[in-house]
PDB file of N, CA and C in Angstrom:
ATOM      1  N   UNK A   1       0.830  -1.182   0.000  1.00  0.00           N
ATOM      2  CA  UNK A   1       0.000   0.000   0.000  1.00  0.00           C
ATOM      3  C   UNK A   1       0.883   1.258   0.000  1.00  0.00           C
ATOM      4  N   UNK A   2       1.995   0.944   1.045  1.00  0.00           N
ATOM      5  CA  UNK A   2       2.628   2.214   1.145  1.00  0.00           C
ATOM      6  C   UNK A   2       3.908   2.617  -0.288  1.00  0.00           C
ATOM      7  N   UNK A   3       4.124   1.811  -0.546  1.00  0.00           N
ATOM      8  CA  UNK A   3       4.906   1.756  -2.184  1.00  0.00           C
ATOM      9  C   UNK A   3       4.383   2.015  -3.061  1.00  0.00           C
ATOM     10  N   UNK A   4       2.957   1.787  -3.500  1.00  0.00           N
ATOM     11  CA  UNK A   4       2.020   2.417  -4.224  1.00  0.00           C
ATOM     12  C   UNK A   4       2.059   3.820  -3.797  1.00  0.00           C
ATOM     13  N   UNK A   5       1.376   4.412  -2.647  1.00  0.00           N
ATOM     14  CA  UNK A   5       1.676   5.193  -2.196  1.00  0.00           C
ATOM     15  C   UNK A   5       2.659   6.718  -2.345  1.00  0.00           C
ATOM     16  N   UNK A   6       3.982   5.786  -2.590  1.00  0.00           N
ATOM     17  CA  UNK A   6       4.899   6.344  -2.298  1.00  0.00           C
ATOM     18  C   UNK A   6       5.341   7.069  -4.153  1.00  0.00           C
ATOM     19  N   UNK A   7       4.803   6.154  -4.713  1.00  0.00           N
ATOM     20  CA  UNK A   7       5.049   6.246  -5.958  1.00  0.00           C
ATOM     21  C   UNK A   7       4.416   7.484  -6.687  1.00  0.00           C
ATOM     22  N   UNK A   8       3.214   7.778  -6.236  1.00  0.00           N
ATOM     23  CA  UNK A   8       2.212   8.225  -6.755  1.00  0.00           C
ATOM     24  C   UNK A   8       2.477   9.956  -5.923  1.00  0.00           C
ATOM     25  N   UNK A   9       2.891  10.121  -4.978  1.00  0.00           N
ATOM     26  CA  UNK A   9       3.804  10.713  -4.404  1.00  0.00           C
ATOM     27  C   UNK A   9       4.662  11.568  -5.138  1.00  0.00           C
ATOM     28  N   UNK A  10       5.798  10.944  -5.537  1.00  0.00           N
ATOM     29  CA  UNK A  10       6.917  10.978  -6.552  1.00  0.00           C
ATOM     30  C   UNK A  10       6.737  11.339  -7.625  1.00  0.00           C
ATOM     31  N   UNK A  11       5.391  11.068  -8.560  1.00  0.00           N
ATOM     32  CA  UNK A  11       5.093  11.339  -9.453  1.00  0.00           C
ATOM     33  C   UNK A  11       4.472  12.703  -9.552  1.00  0.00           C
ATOM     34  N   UNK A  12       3.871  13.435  -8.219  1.00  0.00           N
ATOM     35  CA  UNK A  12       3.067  14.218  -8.350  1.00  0.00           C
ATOM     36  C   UNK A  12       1.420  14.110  -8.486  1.00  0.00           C
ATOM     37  N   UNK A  13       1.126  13.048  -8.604  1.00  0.00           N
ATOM     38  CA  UNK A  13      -0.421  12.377  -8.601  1.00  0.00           C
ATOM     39  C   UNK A  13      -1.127  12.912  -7.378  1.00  0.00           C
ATOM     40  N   UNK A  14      -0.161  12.531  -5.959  1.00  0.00           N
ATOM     41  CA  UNK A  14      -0.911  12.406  -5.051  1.00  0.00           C
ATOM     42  C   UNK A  14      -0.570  13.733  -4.403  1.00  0.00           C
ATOM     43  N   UNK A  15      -1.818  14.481  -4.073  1.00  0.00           N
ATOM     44  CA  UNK A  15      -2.121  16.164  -3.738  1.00  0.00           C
ATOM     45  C   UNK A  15      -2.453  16.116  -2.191  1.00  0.00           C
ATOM     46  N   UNK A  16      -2.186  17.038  -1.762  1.00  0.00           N
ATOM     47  CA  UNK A  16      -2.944  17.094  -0.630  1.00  0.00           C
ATOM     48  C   UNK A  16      -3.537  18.683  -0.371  1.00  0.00           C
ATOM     49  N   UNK A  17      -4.669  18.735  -0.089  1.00  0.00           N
ATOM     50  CA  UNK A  17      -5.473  20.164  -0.434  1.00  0.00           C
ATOM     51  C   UNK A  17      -5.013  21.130   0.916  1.00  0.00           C
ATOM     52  N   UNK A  18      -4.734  22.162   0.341  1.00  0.00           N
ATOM     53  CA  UNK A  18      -3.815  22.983   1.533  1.00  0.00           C
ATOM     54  C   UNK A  18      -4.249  24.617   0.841  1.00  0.00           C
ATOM     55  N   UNK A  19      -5.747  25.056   0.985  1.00  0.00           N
ATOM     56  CA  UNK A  19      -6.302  25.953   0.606  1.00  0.00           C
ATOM     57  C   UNK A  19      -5.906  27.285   1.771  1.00  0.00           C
ATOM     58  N   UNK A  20      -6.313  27.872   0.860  1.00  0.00           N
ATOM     59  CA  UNK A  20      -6.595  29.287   2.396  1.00  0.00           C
ATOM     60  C   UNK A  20      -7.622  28.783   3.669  1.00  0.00           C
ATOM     61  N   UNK A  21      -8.366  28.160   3.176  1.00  0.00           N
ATOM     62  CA  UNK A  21      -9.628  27.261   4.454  1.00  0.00           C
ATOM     63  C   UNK A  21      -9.311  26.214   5.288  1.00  0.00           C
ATOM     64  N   UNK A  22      -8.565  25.300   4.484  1.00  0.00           N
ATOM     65  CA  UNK A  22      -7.864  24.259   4.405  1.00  0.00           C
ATOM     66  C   UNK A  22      -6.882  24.276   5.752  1.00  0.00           C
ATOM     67  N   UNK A  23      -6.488  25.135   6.220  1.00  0.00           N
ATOM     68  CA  UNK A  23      -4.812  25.461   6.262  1.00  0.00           C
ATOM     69  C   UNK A  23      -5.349  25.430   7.860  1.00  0.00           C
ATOM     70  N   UNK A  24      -6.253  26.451   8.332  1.00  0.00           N
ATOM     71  CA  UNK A  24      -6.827  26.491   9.966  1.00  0.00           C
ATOM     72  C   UNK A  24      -8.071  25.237  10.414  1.00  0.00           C
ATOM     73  N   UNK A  25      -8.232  23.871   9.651  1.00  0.00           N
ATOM     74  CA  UNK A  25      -8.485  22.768  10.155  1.00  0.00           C
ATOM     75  C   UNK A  25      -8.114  21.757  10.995  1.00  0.00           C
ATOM     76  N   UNK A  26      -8.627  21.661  11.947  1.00  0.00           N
ATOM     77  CA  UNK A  26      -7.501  20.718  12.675  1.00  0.00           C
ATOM     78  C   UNK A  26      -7.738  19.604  12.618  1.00  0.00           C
ATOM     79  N   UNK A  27      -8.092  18.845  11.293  1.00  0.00           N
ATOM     80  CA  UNK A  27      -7.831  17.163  10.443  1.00  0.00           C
ATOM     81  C   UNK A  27      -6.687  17.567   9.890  1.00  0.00           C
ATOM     82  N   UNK A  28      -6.724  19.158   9.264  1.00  0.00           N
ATOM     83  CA  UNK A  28      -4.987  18.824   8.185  1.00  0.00           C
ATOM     84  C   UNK A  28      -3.659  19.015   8.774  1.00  0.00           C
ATOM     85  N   UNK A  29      -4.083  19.600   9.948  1.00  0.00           N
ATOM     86  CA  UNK A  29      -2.742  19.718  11.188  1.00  0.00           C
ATOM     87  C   UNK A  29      -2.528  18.672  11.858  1.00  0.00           C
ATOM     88  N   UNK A  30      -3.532  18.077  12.162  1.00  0.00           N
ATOM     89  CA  UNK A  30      -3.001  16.157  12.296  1.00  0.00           C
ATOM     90  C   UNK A  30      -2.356  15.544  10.991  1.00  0.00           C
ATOM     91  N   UNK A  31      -3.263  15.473  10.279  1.00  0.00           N
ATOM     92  CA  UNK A  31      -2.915  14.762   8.803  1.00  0.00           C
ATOM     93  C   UNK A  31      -1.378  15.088   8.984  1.00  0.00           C
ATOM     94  N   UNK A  32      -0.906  16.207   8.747  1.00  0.00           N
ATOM     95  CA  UNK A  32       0.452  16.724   8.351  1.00  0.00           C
ATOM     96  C   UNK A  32       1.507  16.269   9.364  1.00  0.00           C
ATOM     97  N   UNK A  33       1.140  16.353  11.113  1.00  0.00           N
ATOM     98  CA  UNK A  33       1.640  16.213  12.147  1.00  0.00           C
ATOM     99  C   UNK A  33       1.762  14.382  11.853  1.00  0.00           C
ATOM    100  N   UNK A  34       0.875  13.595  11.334  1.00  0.00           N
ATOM    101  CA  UNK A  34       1.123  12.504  11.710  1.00  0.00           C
ATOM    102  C   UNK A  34       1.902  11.752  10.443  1.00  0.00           C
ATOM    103  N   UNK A  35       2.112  12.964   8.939  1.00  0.00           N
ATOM    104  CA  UNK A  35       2.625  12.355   7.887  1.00  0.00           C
ATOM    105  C   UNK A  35       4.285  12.848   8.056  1.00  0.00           C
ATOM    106  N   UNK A  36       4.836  14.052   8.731  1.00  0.00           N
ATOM    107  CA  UNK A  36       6.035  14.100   9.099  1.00  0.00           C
ATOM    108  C   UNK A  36       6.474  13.357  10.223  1.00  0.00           C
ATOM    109  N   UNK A  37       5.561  12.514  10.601  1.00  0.00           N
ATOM    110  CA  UNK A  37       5.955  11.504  12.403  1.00  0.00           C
ATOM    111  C   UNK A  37       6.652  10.075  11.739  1.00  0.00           C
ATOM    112  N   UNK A  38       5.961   9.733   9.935  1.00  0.00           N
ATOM    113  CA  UNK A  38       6.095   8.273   9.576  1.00  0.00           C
ATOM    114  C   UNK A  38       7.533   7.842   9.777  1.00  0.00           C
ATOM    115  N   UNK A  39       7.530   6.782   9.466  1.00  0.00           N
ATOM    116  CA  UNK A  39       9.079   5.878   9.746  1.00  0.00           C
ATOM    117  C   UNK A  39       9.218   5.171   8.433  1.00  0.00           C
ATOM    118  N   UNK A  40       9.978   5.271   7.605  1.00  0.00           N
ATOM    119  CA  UNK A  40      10.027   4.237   6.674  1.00  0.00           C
ATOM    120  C   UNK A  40      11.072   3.183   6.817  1.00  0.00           C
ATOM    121  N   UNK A  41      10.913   2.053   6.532  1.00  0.00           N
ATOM    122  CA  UNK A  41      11.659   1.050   6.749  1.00  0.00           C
ATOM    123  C   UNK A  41      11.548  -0.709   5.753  1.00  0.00           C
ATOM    124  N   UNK A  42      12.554  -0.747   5.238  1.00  0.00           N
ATOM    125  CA  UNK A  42      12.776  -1.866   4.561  1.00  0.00           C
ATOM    126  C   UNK A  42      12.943  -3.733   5.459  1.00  0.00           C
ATOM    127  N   UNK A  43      12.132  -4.524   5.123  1.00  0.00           N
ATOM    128  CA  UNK A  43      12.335  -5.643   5.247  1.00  0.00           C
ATOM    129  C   UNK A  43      12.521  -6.292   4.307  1.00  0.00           C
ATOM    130  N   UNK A  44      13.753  -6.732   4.269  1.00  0.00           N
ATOM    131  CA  UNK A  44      13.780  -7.690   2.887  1.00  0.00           C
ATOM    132  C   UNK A  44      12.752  -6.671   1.161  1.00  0.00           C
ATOM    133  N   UNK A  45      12.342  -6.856   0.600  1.00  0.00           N
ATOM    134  CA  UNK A  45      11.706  -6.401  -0.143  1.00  0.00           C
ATOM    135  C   UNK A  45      10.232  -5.717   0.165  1.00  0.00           C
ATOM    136  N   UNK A  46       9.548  -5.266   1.470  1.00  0.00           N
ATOM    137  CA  UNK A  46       8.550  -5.190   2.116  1.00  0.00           C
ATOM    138  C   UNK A  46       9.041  -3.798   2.528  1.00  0.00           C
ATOM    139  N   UNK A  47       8.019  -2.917   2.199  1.00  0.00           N
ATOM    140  CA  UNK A  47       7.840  -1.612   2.531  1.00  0.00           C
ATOM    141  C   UNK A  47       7.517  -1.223   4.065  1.00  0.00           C
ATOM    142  N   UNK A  48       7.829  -1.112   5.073  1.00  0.00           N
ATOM    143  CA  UNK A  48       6.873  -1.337   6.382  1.00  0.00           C
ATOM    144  C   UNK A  48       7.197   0.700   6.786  1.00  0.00           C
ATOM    145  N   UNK A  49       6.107   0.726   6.825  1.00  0.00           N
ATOM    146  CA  UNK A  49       5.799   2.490   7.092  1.00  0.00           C
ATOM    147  C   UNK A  49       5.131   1.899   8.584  1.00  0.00           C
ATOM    148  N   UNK A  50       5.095   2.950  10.110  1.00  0.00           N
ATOM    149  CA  UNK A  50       5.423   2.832  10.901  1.00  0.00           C
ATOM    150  C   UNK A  50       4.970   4.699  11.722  1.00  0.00           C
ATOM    151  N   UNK A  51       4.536   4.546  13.014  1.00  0.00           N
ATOM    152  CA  UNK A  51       4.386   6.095  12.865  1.00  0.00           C
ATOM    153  C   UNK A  51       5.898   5.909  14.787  1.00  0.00           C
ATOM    154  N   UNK A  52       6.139   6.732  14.950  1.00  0.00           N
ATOM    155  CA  UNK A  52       7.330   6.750  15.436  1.00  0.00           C
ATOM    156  C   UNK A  52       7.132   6.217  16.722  1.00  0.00           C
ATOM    157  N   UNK A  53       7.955   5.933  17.863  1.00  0.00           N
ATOM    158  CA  UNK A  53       7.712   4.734  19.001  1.00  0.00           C
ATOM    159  C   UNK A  53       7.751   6.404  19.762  1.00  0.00           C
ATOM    160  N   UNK A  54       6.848   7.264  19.906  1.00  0.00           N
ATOM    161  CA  UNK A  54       6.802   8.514  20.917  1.00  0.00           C
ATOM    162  C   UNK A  54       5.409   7.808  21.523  1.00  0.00           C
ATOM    163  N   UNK A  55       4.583   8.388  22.873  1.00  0.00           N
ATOM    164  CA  UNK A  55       3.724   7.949  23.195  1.00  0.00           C
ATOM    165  C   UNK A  55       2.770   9.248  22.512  1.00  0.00           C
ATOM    166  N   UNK A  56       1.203   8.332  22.420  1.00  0.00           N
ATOM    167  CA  UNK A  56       0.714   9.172  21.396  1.00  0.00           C
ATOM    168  C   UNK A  56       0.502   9.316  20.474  1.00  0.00           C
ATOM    169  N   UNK A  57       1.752   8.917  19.748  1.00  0.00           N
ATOM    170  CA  UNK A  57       2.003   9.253  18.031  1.00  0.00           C
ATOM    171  C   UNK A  57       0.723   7.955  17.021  1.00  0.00           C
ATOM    172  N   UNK A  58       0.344   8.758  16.457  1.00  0.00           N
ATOM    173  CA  UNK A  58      -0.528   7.880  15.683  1.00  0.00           C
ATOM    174  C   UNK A  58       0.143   7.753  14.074  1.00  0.00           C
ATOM    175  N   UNK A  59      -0.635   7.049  13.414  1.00  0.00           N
ATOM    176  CA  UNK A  59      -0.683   6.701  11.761  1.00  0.00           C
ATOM    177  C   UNK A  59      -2.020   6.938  11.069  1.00  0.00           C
ATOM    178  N   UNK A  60      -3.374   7.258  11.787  1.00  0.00           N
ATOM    179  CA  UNK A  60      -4.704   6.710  11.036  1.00  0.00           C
ATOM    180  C   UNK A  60      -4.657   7.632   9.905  1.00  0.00           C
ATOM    181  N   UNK A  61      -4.419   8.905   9.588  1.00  0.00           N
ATOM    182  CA  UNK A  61      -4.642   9.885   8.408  1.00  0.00           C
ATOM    183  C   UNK A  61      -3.425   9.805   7.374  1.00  0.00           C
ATOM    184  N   UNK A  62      -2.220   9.081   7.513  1.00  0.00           N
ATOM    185  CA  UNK A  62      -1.842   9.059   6.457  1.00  0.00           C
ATOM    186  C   UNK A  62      -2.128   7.780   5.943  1.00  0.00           C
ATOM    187  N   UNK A  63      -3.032   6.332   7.059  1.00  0.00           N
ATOM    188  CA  UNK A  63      -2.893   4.965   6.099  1.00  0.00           C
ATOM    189  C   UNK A  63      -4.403   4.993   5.768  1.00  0.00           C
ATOM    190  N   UNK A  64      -5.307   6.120   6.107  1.00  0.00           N
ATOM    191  CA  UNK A  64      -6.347   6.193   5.283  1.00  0.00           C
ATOM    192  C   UNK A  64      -6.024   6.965   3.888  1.00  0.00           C
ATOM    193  N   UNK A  65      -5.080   8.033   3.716  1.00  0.00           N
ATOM    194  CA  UNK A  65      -4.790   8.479   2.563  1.00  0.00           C
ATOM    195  C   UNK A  65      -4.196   7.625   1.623  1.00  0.00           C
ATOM    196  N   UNK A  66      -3.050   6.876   2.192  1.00  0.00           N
ATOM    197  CA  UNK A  66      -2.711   5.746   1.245  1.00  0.00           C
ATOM    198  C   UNK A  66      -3.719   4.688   0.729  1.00  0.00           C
ATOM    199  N   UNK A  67      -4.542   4.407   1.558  1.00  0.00           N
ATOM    200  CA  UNK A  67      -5.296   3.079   1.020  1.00  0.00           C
ATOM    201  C   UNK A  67      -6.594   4.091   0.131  1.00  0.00           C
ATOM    202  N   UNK A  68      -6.645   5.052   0.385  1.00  0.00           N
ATOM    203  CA  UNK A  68      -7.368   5.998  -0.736  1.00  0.00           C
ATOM    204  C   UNK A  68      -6.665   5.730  -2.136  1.00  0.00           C
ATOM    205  N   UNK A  69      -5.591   6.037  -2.297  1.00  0.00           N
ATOM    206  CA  UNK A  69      -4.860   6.261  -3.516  1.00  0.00           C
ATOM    207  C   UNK A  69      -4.722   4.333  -4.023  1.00  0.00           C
ATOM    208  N   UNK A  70      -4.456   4.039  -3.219  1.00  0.00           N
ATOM    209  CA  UNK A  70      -4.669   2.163  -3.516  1.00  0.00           C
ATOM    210  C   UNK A  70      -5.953   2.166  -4.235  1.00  0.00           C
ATOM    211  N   UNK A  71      -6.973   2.486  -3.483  1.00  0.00           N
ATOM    212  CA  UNK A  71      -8.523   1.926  -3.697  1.00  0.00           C
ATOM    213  C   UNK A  71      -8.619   3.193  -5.111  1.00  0.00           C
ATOM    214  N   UNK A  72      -8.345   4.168  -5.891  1.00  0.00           N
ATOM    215  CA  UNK A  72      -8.544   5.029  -6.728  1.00  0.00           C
ATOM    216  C   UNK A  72      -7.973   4.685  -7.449  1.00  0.00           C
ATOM    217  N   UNK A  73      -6.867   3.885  -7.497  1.00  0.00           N
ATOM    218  CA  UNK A  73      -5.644   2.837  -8.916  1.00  0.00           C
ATOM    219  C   UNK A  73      -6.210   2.161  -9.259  1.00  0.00           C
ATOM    220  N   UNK A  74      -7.355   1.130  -8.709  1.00  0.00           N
ATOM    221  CA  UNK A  74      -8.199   0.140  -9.045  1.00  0.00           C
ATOM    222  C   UNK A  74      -8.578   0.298 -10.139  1.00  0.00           C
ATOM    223  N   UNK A  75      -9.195  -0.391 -11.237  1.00  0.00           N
ATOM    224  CA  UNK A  75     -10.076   0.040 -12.094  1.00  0.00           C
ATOM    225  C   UNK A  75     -11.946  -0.705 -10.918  1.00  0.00           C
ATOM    226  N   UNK A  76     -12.839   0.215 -12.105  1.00  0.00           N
ATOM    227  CA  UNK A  76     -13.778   0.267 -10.682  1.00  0.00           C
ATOM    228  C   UNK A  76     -14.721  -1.445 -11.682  1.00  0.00           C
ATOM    229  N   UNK A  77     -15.488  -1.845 -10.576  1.00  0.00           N
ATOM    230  CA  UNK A  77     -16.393  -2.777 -11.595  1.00  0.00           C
ATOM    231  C   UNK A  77     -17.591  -2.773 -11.796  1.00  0.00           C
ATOM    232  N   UNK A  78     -18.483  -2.914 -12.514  1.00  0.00           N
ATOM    233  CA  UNK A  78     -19.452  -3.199 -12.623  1.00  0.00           C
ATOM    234  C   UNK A  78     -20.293  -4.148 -11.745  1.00  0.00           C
ATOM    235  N   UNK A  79     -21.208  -3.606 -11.106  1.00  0.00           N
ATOM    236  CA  UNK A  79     -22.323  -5.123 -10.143  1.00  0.00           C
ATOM    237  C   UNK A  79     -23.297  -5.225 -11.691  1.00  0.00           C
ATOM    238  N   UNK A  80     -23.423  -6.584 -11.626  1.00  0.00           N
ATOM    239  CA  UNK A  80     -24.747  -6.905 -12.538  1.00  0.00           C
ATOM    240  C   UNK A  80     -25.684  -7.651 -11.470  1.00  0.00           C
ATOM    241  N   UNK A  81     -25.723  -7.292 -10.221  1.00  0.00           N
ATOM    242  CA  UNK A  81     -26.788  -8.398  -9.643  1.00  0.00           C
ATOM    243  C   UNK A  81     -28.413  -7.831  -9.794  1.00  0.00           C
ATOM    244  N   UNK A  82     -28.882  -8.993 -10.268  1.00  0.00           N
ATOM    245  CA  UNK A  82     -30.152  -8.241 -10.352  1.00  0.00           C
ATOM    246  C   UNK A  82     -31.236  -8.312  -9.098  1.00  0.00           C
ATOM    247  N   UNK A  83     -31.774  -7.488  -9.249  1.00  0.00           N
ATOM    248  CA  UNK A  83     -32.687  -6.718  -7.976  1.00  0.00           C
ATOM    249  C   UNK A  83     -34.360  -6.395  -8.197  1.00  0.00           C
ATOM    250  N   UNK A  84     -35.307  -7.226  -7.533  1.00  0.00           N
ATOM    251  CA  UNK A  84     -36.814  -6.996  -7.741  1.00  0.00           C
ATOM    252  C   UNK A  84     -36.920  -6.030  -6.869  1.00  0.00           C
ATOM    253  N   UNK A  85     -38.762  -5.540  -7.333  1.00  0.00           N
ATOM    254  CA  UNK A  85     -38.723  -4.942  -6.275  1.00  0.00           C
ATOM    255  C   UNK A  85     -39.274  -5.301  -4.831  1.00  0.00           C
ATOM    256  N   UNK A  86     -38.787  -3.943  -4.104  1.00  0.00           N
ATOM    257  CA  UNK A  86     -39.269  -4.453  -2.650  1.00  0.00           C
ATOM    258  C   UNK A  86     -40.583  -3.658  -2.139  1.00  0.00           C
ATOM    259  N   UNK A  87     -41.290  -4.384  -1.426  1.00  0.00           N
ATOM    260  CA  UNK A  87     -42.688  -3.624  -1.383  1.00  0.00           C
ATOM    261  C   UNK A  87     -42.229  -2.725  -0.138  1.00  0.00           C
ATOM    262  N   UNK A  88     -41.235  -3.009   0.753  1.00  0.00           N
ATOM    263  CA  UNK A  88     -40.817  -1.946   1.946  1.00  0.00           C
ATOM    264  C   UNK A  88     -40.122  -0.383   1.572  1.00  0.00           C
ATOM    265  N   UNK A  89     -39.745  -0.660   0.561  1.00  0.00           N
ATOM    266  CA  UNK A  89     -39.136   0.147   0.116  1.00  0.00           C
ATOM    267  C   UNK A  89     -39.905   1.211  -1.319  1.00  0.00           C
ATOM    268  N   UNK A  90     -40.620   0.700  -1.730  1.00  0.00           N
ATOM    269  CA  UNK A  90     -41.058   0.917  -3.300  1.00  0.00           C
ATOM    270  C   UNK A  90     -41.822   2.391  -2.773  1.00  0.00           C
ATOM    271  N   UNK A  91     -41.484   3.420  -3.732  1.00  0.00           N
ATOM    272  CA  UNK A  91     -42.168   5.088  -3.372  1.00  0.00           C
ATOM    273  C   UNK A  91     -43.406   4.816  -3.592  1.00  0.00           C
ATOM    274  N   UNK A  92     -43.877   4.369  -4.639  1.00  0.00           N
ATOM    275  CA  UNK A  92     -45.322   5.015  -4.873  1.00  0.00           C
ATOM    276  C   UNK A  92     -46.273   3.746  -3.775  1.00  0.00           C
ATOM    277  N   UNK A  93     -46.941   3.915  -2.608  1.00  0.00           N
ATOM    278  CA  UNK A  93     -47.937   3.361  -1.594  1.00  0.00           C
ATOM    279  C   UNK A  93     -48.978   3.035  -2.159  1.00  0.00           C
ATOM    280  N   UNK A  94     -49.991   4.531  -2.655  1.00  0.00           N
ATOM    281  CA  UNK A  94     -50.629   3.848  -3.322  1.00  0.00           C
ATOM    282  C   UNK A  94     -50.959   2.620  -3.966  1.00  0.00           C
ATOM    283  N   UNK A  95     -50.156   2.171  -5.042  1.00  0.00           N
ATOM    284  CA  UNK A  95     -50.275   1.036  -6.051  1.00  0.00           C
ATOM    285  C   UNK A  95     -49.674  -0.343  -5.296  1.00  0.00           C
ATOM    286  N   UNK A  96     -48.896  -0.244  -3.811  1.00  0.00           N
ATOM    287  CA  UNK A  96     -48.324  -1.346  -3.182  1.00  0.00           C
ATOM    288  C   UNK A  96     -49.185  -1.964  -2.689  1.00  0.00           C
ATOM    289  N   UNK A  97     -49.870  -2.886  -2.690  1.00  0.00           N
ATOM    290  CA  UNK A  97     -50.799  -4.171  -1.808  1.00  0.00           C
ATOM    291  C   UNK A  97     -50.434  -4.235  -0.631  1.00  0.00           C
ATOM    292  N   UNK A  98     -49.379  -4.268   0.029  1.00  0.00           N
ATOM    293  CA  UNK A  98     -48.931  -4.217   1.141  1.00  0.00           C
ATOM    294  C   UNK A  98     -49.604  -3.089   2.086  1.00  0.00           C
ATOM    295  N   UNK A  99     -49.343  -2.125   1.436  1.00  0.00           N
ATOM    296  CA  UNK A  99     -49.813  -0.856   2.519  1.00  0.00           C
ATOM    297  C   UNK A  99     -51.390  -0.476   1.920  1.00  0.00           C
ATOM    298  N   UNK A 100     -51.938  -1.004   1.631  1.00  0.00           N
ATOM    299  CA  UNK A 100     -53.313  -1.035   1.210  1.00  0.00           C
ATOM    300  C   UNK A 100     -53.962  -1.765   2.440  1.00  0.00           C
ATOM    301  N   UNK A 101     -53.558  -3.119   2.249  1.00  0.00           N
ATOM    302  CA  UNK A 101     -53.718  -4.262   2.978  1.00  0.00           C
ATOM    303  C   UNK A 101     -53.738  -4.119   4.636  1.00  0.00           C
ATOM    304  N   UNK A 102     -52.460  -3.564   4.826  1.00  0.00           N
ATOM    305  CA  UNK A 102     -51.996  -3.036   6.093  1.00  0.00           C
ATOM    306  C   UNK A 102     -53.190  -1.953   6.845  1.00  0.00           C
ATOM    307  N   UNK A 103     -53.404  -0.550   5.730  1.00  0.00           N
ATOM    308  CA  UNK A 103     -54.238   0.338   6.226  1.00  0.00           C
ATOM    309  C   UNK A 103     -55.701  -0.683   6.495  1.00  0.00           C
ATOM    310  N   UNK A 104     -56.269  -1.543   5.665  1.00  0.00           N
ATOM    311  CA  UNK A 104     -57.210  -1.852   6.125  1.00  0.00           C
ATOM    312  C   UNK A 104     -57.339  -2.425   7.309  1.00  0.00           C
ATOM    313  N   UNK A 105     -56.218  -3.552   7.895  1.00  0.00           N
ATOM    314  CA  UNK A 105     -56.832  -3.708   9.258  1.00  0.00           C
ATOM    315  C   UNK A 105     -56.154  -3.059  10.141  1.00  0.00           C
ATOM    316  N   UNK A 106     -55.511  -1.944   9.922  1.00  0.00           N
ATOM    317  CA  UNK A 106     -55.626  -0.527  11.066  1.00  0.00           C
ATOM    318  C   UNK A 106     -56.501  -0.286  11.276  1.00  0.00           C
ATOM    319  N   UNK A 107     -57.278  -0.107   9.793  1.00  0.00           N
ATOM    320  CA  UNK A 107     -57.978   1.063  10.048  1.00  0.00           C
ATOM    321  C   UNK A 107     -59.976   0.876  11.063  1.00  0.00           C
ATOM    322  N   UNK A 108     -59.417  -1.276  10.969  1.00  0.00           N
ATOM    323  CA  UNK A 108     -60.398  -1.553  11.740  1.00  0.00           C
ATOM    324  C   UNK A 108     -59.963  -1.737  13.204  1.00  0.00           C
ATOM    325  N   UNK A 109     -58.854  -1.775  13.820  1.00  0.00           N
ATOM    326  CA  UNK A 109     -58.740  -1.536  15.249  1.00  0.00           C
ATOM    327  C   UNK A 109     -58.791  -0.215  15.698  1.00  0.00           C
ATOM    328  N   UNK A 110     -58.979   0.671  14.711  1.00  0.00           N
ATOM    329  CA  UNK A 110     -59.177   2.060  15.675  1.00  0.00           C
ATOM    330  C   UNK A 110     -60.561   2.339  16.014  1.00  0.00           C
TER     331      UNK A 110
END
């Protein structure tokens, strides 16, 4: 994830929005605080990113940004499952049997 990541990075692909608005949020002052904290480190051929051994120190906003840029490389797919309808759900009441059905024996316990 994080080699993907890192790549996309390098290339200039991957942005991070740092507007005039942007700038006095305090998600992008974490974000930033916790993307200058990372650790990079090699195992054998294995990328292992790491947020630093301080107490405190987190990782969640830069390995949600990475697995963003993972999940956006994808190509996306198509669902073909097909789907009837549902009488719980269906807008128009009127024409549903269900809530026809229903109002009538309400409408005899009241």
């Amino acid at each position: 994830m994080y080699k993907h990541a890192e790549k996309e990075i390098l290339s200039g692909r991957a942005k991070v929005p740092y507007g005039v608005n942007t700038r006095q949020k305090r998600e992008i002052k974490e974000f930033l605080e916790q993307l200058s904290g990372l650790q990079k480190n090699y195992r054998g051929s294995y990328l292992v990113v790491s947020h630093s051994g301080e107490k405190d120190a987190h990782d969640d906003y830069p390995d949600a940004w990475a697995l963003s840029l993972l999940a956006a490389s994808s190509p996306g797919v198509v669902n073909e499952t097909e789907t009837r309808d549902n009488l719980f759900t269906k807008k128009d009441k009127d024409k549903n049997n269900f809530y026809r059905s229903r109002n009538r024996y309400t409408s005899k316990r009241r």
